[in-house]
Protein backbone atom coordinates (compact mmCIF):
# COMPACT_ATOMS: atom_id res chain seq x y z
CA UNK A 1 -13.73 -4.35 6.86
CA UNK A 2 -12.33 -6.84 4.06
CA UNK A 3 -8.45 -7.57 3.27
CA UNK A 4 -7.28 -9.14 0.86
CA UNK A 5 -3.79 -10.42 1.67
CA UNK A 6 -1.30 -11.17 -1.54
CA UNK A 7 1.13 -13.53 0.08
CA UNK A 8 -1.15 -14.42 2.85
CA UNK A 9 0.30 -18.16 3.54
CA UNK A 10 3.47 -17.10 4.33
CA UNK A 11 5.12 -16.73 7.92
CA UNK A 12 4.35 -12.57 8.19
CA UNK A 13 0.81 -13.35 6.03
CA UNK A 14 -0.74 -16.07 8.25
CA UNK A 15 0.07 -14.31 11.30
CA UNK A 16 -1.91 -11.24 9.83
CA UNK A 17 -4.59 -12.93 8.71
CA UNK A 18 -5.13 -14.61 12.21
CA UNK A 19 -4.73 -11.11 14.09
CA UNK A 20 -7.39 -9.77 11.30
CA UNK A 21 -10.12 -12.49 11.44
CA UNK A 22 -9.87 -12.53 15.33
CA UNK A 23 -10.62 -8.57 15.17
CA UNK A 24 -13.66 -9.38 13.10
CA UNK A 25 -12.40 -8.33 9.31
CA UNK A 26 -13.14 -10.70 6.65
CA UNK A 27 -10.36 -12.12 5.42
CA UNK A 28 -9.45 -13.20 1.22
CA UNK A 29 -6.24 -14.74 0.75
CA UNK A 30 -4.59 -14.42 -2.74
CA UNK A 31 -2.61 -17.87 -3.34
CA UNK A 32 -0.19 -18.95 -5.94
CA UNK A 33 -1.72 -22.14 -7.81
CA UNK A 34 1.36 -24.53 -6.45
CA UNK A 35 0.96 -23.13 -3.18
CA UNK A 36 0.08 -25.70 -0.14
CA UNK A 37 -0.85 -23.02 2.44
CA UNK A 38 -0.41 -25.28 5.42
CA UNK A 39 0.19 -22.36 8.22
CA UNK A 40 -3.53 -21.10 7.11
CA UNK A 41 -4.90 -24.65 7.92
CA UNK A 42 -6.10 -23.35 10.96
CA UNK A 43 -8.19 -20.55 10.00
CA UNK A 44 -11.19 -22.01 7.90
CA UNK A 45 -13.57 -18.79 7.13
CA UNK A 46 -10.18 -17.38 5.30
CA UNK A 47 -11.70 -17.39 1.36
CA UNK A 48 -8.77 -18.51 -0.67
CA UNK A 49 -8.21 -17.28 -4.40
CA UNK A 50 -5.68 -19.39 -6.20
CA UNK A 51 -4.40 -17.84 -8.94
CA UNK A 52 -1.10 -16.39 -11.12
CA UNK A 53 -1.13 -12.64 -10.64
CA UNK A 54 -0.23 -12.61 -14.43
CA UNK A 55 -3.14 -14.00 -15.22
CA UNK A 56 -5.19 -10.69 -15.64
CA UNK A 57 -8.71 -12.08 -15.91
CA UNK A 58 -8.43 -13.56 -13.17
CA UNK A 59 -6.61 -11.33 -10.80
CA UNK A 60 -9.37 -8.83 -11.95
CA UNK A 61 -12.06 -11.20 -10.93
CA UNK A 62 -10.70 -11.78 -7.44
CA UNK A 63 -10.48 -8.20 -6.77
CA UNK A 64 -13.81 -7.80 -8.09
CA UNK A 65 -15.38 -10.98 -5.67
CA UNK A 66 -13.33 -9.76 -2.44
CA UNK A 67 -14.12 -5.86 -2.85
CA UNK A 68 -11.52 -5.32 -0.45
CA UNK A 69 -11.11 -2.67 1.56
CA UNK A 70 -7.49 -3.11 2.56
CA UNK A 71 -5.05 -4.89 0.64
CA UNK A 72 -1.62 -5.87 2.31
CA UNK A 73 1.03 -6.91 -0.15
CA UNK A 74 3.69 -9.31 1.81
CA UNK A 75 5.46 -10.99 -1.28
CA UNK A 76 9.06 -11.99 -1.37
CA UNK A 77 10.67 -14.92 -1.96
CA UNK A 78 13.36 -14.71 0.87
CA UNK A 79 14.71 -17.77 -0.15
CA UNK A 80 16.96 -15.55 -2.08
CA UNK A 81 17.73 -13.22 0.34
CA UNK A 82 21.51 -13.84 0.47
CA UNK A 83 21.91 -14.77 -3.26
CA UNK A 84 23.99 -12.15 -4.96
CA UNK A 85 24.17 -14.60 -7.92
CA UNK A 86 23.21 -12.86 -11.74
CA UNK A 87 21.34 -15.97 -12.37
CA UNK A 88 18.69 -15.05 -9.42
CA UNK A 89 18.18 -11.56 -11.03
CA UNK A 90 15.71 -12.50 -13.75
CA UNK A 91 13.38 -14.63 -10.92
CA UNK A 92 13.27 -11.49 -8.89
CA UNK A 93 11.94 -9.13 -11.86
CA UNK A 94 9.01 -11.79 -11.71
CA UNK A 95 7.66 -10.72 -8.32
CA UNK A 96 8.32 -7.04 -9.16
CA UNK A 97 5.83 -7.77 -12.34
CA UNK A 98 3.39 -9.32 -9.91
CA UNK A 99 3.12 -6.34 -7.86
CA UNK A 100 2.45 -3.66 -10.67
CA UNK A 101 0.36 -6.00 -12.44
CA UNK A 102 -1.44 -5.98 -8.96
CA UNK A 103 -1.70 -2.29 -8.85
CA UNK A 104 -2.90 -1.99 -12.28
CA UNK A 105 -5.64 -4.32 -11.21
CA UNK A 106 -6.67 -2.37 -8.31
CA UNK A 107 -6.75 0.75 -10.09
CA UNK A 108 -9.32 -0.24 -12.75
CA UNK A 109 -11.68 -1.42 -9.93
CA UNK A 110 -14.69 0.41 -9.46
CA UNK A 111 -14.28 0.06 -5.73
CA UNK A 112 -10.83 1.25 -4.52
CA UNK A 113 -9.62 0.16 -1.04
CA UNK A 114 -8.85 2.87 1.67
CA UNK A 115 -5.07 1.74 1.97
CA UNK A 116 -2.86 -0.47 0.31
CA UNK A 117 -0.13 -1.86 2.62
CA UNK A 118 3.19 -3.44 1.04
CA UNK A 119 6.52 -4.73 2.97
CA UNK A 120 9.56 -4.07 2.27
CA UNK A 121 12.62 -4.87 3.93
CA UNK A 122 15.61 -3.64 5.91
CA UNK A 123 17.54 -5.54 3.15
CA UNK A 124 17.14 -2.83 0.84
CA UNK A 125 19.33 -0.58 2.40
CA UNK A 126 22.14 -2.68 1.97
CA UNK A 127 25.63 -1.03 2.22
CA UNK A 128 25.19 2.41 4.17
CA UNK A 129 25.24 3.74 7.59
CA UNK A 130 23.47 3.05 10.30
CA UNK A 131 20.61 3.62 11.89
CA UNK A 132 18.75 3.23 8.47
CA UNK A 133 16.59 5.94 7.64
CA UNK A 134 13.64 6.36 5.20
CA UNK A 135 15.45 9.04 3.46
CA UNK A 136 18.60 7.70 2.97
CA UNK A 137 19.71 6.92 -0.59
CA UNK A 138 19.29 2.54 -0.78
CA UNK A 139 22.53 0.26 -1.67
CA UNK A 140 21.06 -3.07 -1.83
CA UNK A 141 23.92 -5.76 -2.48
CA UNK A 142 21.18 -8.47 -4.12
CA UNK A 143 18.90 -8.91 -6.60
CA UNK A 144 16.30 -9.99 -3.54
CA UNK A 145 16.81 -6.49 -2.52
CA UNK A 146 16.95 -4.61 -5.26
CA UNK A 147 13.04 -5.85 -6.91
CA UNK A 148 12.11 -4.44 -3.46
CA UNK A 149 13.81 -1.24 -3.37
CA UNK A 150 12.69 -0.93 -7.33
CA UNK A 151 9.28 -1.43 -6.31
CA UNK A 152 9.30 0.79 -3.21
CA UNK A 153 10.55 3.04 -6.03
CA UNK A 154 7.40 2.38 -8.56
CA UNK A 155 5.19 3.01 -5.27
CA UNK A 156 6.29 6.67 -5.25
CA UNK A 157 6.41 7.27 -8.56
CA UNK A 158 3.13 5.52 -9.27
CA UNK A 159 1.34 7.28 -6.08
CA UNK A 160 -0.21 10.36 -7.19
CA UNK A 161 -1.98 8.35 -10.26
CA UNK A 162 -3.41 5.86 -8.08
CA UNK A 163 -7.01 6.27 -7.05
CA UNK A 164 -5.86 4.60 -3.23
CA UNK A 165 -2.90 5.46 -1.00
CA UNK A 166 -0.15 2.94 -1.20
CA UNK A 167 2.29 2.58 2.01
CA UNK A 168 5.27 0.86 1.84
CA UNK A 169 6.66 -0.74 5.23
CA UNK A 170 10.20 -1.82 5.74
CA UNK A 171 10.41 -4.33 8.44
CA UNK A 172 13.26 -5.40 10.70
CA UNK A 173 14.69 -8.84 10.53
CA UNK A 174 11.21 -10.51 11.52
CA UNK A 175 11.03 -13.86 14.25
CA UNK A 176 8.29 -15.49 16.07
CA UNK A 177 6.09 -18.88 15.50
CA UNK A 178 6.10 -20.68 12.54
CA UNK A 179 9.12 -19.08 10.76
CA UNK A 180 11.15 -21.40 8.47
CA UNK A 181 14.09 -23.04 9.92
CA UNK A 182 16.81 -21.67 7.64
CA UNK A 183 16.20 -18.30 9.49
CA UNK A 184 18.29 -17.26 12.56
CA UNK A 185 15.94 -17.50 15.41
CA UNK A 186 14.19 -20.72 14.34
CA UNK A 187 17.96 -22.34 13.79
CA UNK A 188 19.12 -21.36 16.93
CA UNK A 189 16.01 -22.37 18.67
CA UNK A 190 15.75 -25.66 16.93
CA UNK A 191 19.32 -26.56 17.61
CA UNK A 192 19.52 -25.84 21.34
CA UNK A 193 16.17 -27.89 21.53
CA UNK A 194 17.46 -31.14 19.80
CA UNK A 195 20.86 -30.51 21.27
CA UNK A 196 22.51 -30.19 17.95
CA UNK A 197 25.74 -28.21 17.27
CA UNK A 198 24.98 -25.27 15.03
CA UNK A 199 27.81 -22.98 13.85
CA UNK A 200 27.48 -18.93 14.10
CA UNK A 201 29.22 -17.83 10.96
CA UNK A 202 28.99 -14.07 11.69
CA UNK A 203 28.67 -13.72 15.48
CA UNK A 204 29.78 -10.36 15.88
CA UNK A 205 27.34 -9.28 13.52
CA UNK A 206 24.02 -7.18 15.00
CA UNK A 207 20.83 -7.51 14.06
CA UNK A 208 17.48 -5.71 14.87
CA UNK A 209 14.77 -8.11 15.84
CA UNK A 210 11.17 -7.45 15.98
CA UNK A 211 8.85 -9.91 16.61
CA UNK A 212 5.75 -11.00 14.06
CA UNK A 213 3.30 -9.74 16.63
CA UNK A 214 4.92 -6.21 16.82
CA UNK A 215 5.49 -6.48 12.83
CA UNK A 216 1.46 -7.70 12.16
CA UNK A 217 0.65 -4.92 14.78
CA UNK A 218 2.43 -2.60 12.91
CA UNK A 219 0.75 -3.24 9.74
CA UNK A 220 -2.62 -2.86 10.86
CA UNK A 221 -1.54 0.55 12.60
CA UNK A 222 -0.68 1.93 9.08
CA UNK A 223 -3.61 0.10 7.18
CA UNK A 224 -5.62 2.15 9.34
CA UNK A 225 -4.10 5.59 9.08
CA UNK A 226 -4.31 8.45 7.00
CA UNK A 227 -0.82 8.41 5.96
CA UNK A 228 -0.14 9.99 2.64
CA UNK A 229 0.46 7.81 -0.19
CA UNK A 230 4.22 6.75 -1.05
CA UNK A 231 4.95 7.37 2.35
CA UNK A 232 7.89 4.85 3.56
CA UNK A 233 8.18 3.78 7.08
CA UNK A 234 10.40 1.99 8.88
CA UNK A 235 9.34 -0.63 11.52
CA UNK A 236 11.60 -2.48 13.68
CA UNK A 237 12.81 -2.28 17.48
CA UNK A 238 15.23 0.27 17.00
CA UNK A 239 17.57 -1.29 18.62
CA UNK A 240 20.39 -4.35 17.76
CA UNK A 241 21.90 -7.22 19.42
CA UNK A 242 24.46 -9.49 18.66
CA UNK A 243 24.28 -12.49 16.66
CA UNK A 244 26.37 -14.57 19.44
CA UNK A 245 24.69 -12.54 22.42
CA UNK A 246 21.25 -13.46 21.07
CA UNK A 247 22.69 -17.13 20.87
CA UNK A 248 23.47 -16.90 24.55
CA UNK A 249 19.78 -15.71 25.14
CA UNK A 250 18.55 -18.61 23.43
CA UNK A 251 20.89 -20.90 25.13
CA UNK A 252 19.77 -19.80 28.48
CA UNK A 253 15.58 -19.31 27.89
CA UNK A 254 16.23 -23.12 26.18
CA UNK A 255 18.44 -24.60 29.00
CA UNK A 256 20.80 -25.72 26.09
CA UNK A 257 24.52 -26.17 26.49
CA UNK A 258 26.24 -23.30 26.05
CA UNK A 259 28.84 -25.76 23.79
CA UNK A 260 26.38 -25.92 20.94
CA UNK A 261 26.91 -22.63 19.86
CA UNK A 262 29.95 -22.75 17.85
CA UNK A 263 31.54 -19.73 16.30
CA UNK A 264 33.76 -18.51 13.72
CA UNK A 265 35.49 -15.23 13.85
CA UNK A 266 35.42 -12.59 11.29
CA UNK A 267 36.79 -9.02 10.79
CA UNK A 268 33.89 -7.29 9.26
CA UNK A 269 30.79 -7.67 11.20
CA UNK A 270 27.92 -5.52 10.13
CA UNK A 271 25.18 -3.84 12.18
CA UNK A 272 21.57 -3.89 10.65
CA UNK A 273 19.44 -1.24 12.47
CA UNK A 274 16.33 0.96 11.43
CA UNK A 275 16.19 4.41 12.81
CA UNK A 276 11.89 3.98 13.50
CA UNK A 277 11.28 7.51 14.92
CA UNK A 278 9.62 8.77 11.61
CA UNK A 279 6.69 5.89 12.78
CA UNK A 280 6.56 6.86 16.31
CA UNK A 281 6.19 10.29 15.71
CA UNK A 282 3.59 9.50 12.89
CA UNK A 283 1.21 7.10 14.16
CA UNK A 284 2.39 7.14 17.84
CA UNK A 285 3.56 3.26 17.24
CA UNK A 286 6.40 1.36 18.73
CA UNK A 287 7.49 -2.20 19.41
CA UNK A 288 6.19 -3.49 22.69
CA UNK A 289 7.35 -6.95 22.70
CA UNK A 290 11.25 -7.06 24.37
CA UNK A 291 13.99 -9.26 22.92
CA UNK A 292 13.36 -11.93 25.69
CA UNK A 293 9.56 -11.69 25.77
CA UNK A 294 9.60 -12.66 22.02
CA UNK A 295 12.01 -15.50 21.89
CA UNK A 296 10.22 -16.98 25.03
CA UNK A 297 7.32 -17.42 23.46
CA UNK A 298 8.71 -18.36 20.11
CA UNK A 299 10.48 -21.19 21.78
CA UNK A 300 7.32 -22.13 23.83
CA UNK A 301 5.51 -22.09 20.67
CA UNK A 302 8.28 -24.21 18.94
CA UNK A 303 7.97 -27.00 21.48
CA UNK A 304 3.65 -26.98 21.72
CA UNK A 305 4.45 -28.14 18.03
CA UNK A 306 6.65 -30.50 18.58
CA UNK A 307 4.41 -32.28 21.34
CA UNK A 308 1.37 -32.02 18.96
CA UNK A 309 3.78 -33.89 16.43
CA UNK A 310 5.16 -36.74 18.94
């Protein structure tokens, strides 16, 4: 088994690759040129292939040298995840181009793969009721969101022409190890364990968690199924929590003071929640690792790093 993993060196990506060369696959990592792919630094039999996925000759080549037999498309720049500026528009179009110039890749290859595997996010629903369901019509309220939901949209449309099956995933709001800081988890985790104040903006909010183990488990569950081609599934905890009662969690599996945790009311707090049933009753899959379970290990991963760095 070969995958070839388009976004491979980021937080989801490296923690995929690891669960995939530990299972025996062989593992090809597509790279952008500028990229320093630090959290693969670990895992030296992963081949790298640096390289602009508009750069045709050489996407085709890279397909052609990995012959995968999986591909798992985890692209998005999240660092625009709560930019609902105009300006941020034209960036995102870019990464939407990247994935159909992918597929078009793919397709001419003499050797299809048996699945192709992209993620998309709970983001993409956006404005509407709750739980979200695979079904429902998507508001997203960014551009971030809306190159996703547009190419969940091209997966569809594009599915019966493709000589390969392509799956599209929508994750949960994903935590765990090596997760950059500007995220919730990490933030609250790396506050209470310097003992620096950090300020909930939205704690009345809820989020669903799921952590990368349960995500990258997740994956490989659908990479290896027969599900039918523009198929979208959901895959999260199905369930929420509070942004100031997972603060309190933290606080307590950290020891912290509780008088970190600042917070600042609001009127409007919004509940982010996948209905996942469609998954469960599909593949028989569900998320194993509790709430708790997760963030204890995240923070005892968080603090192995930071006495490998002192």
């Amino acid at each position: 088994m070969r995958a070839l993993l388009v976004g491979g060196a980021g937080f989801i990506g490296s923690h995929l690759a690891r669960r995939l060369f530990a299972e025996g696959w062989e593992v090809h990592v597509l790279l952008r040129p500028d990229s320093d792919g630090w959290r693969l630094a670990t895992l030296p039999d992963v081949t790298q292939h640096r390289l602009a996925l508009s750069h045709g000759p050489a996407l085709q080549a890279c397909i052609a040298d990995s012959a995968p037999t999986h591909i798992f498309w985890l692209v998005g720049n999240t660092a625009w995840r709560h930019d609902g500026a105009v300006t941020q528009a034209g960036a995102s179009v870019e990464t939407l181009a990247g994935f159909l110039a992918l597929l078009e890749a793919v397709a001419r290859t003499g050797r299809p793969p048996q699945m192709v595997v992209r993620t998309g996010s709970i983001a993409e629903y956006g404005a509407q009721a709750v739980p979200f369901r695979e079904d429902q019509r998507e508001r997203p309220l960014t551009a971030y969101a809306a190159s996703l939901t547009a190419a969940t949209y091209y997966a569809q449309a594009l599915a019966r022409n493709l000589p390969f099956p392509i799956v599209t995933a929508r994750l949960a709001l994903v935590y765990g190890p090596g997760q950059a800081a500007d995220f919730l988890v990490p933030a609250l985790i790396g506050a209470c364990i310097a003992g620096r104040p950090i300020i909930l903006s939205r704690p009345t909010d809820r989020r669903d968690l799921i952590h990368v183990g349960d995500a990258v488990d997740a994956l490989l569950c659908i990479a290896e199924s027969n599900v039918r081609g523009g198929t979208i599934l959901n895959v999260g905890s199905g369930t929420d929590v509070a942004v100031g009662d997972l603060a309190d969690r933290v606080v307590g599996l950290t020891g912290a003071n509780p008088q970190l945790v600042r917070r600042e009311t609001i009127d409007d707090p919004v509940t982010l929640r996948l209905a996942v049933e469609a998954l469960a009753m599909n593949l028989g899959w569900r998320a194993r690792i509790m709430l708790d379970d997760g963030l204890e290990r995240t923070i005892s991963a968080v603090r192995a790093s930071k006495a490998v760095q002192a």
